[in-house]
Protein backbone atom coordinates (compact mmCIF):
# COMPACT_ATOMS: atom_id res chain seq x y z
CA UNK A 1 -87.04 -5.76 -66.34
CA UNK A 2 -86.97 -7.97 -69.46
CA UNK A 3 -89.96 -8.81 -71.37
CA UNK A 4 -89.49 -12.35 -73.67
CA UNK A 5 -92.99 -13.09 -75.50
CA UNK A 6 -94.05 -15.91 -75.98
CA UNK A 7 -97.20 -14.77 -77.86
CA UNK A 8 -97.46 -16.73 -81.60
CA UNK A 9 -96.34 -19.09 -83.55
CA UNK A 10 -96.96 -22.51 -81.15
CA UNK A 11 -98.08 -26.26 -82.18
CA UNK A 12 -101.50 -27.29 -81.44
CA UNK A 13 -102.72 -31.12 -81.45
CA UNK A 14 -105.75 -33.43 -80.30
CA UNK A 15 -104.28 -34.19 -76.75
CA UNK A 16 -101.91 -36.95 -77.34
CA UNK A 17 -102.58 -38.16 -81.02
CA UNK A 18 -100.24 -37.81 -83.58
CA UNK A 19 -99.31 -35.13 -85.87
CA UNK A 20 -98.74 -31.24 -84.25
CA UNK A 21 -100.65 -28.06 -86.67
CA UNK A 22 -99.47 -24.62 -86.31
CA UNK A 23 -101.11 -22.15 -84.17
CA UNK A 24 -101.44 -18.90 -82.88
CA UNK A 25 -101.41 -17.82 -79.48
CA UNK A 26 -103.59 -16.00 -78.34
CA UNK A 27 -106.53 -17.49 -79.81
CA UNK A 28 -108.41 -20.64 -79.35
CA UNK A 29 -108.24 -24.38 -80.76
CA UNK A 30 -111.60 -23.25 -82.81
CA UNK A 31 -109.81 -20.48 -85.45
CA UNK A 32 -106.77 -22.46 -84.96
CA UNK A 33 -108.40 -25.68 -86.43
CA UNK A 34 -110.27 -23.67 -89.06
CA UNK A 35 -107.35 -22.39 -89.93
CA UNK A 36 -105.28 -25.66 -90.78
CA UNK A 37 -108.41 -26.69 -92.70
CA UNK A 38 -109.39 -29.45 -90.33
CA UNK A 39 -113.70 -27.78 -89.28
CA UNK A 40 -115.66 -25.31 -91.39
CA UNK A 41 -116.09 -22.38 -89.45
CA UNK A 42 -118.86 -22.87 -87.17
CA UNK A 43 -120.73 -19.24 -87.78
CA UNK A 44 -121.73 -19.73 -91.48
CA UNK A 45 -125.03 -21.73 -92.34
CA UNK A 46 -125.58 -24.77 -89.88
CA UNK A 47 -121.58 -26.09 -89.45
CA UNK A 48 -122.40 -25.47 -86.13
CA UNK A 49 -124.05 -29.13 -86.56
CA UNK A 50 -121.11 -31.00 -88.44
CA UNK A 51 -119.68 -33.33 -86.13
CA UNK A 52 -116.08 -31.97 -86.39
CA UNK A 53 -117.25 -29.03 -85.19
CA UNK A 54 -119.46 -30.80 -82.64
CA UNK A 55 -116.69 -32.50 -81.09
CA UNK A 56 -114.29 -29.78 -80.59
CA UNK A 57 -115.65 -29.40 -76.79
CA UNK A 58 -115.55 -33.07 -76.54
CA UNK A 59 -111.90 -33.23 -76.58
CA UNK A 60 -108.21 -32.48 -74.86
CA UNK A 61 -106.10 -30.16 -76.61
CA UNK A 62 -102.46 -29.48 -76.39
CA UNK A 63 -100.63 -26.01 -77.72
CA UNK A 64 -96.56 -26.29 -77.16
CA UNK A 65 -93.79 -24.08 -78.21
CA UNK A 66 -89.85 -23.62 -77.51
CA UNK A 67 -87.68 -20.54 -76.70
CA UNK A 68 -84.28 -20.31 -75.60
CA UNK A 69 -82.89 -18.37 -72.69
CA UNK A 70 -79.65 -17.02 -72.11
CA UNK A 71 -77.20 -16.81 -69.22
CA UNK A 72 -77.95 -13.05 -69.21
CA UNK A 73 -81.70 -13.78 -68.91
CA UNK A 74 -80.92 -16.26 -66.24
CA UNK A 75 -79.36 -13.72 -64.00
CA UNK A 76 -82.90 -12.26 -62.98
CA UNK A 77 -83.87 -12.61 -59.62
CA UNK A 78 -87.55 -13.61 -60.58
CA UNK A 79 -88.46 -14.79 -64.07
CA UNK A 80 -92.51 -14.78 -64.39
CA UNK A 81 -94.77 -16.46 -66.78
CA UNK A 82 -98.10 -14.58 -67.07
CA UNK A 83 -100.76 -16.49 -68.43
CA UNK A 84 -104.16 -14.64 -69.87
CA UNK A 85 -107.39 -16.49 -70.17
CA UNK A 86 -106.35 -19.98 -69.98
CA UNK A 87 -109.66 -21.51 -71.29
CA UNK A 88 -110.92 -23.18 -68.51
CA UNK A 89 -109.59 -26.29 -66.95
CA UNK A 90 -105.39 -26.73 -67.99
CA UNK A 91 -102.39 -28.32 -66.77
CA UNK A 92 -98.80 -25.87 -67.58
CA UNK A 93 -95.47 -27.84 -68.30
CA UNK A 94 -91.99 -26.76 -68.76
CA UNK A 95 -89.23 -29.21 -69.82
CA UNK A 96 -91.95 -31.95 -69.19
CA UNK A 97 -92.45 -30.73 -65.23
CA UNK A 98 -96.01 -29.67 -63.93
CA UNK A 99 -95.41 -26.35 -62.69
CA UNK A 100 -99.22 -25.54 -61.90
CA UNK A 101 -103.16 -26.05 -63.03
CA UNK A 102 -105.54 -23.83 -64.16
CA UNK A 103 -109.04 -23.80 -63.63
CA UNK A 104 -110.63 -20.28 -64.13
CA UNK A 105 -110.86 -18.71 -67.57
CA UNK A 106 -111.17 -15.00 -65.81
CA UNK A 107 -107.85 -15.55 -63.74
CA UNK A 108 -104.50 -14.29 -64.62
CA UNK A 109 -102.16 -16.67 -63.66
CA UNK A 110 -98.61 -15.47 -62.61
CA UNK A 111 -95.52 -18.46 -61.95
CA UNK A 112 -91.99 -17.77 -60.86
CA UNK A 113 -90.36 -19.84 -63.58
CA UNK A 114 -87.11 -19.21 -62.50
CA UNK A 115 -86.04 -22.79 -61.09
CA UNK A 116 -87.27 -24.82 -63.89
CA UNK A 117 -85.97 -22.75 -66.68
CA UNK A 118 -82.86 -24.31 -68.47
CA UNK A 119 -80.04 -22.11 -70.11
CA UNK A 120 -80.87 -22.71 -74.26
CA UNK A 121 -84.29 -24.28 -75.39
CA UNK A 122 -86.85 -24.51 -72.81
CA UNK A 123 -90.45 -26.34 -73.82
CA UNK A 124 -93.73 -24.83 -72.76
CA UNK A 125 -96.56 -26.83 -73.25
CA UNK A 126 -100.23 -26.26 -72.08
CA UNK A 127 -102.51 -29.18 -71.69
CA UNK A 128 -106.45 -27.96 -72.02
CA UNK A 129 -109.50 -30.41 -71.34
CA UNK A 130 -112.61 -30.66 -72.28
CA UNK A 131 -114.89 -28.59 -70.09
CA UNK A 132 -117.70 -30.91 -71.31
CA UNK A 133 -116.33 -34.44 -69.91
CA UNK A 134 -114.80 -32.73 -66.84
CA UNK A 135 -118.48 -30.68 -65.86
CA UNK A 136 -120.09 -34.57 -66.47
CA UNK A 137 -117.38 -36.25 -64.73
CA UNK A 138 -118.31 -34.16 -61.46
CA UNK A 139 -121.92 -34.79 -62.15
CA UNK A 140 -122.89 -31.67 -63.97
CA UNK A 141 -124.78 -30.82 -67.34
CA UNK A 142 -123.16 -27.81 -69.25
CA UNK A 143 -123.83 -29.33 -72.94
């Protein structure tokens, strides 16, 4: 058994606008954001009520990252990617193909990776919606 980590450094952006912000999985696209500067960090005074902050939930968010694999790595019967607490409602990708959805924060999500997994760089990205417009979508009211 190999373990390859993919726990970091990733890239984190406003679902498909323009420029990608550094990261660090695990966490969230709150202390990620405060981090590059771009809210104030919601638990001091009332930022709670700036409208950055306000529209965090509002929005898609993307996190991506690269690795490389070797022929060596390749050899292994199953290859897994274990996900933890993808927060709530997210689409997975690798090399730009679906490979599966997520939809419960509380789930760990286990994918045999093995067939879409390229010898060199491989792309992960992790598409993550808005719990807010998907719950109103349907018809519900979590805000």
């Amino acid at each position: 058994m190999k373990i390859l980590s993919l726990n970091g450094d990733w890239l984190f952006r406003e679902n498909g606008t323009g420029e990608w912000a550094s990261a660090k999985v695990p966490g969230s696209n709150f202390t990620d954001l405060m981090r590059n500067g771009l809210i104030p960090d919601p638990f001091i005074g009332v930022n709670e009520k700036d409208e950055k902050v306000r529209s965090v939930a509002l929005k898609d968010w993307e996190y991506k990252r690269s690795f490389e694999v070797d022929d060596e790595f390749l050899k292994f019967e199953k290859i897994e990617l274990v996900c933890n607490s993808l927060d709530t409602l997210a689409d997975v990708y690798l090399n730009e193909e679906k490979i599966f959805t997520a939809n419960n924060m509380f789930k760990q999500y286990v994918f045999d990776l093995k067939r879409y997994l390229l010898r060199g760089e491989n792309n992960l990205r992790v598409v993550f919606y808005s719990p807010v417009k998907s719950s109103k979508a349907k018809g519900k009211n979590i805000s």
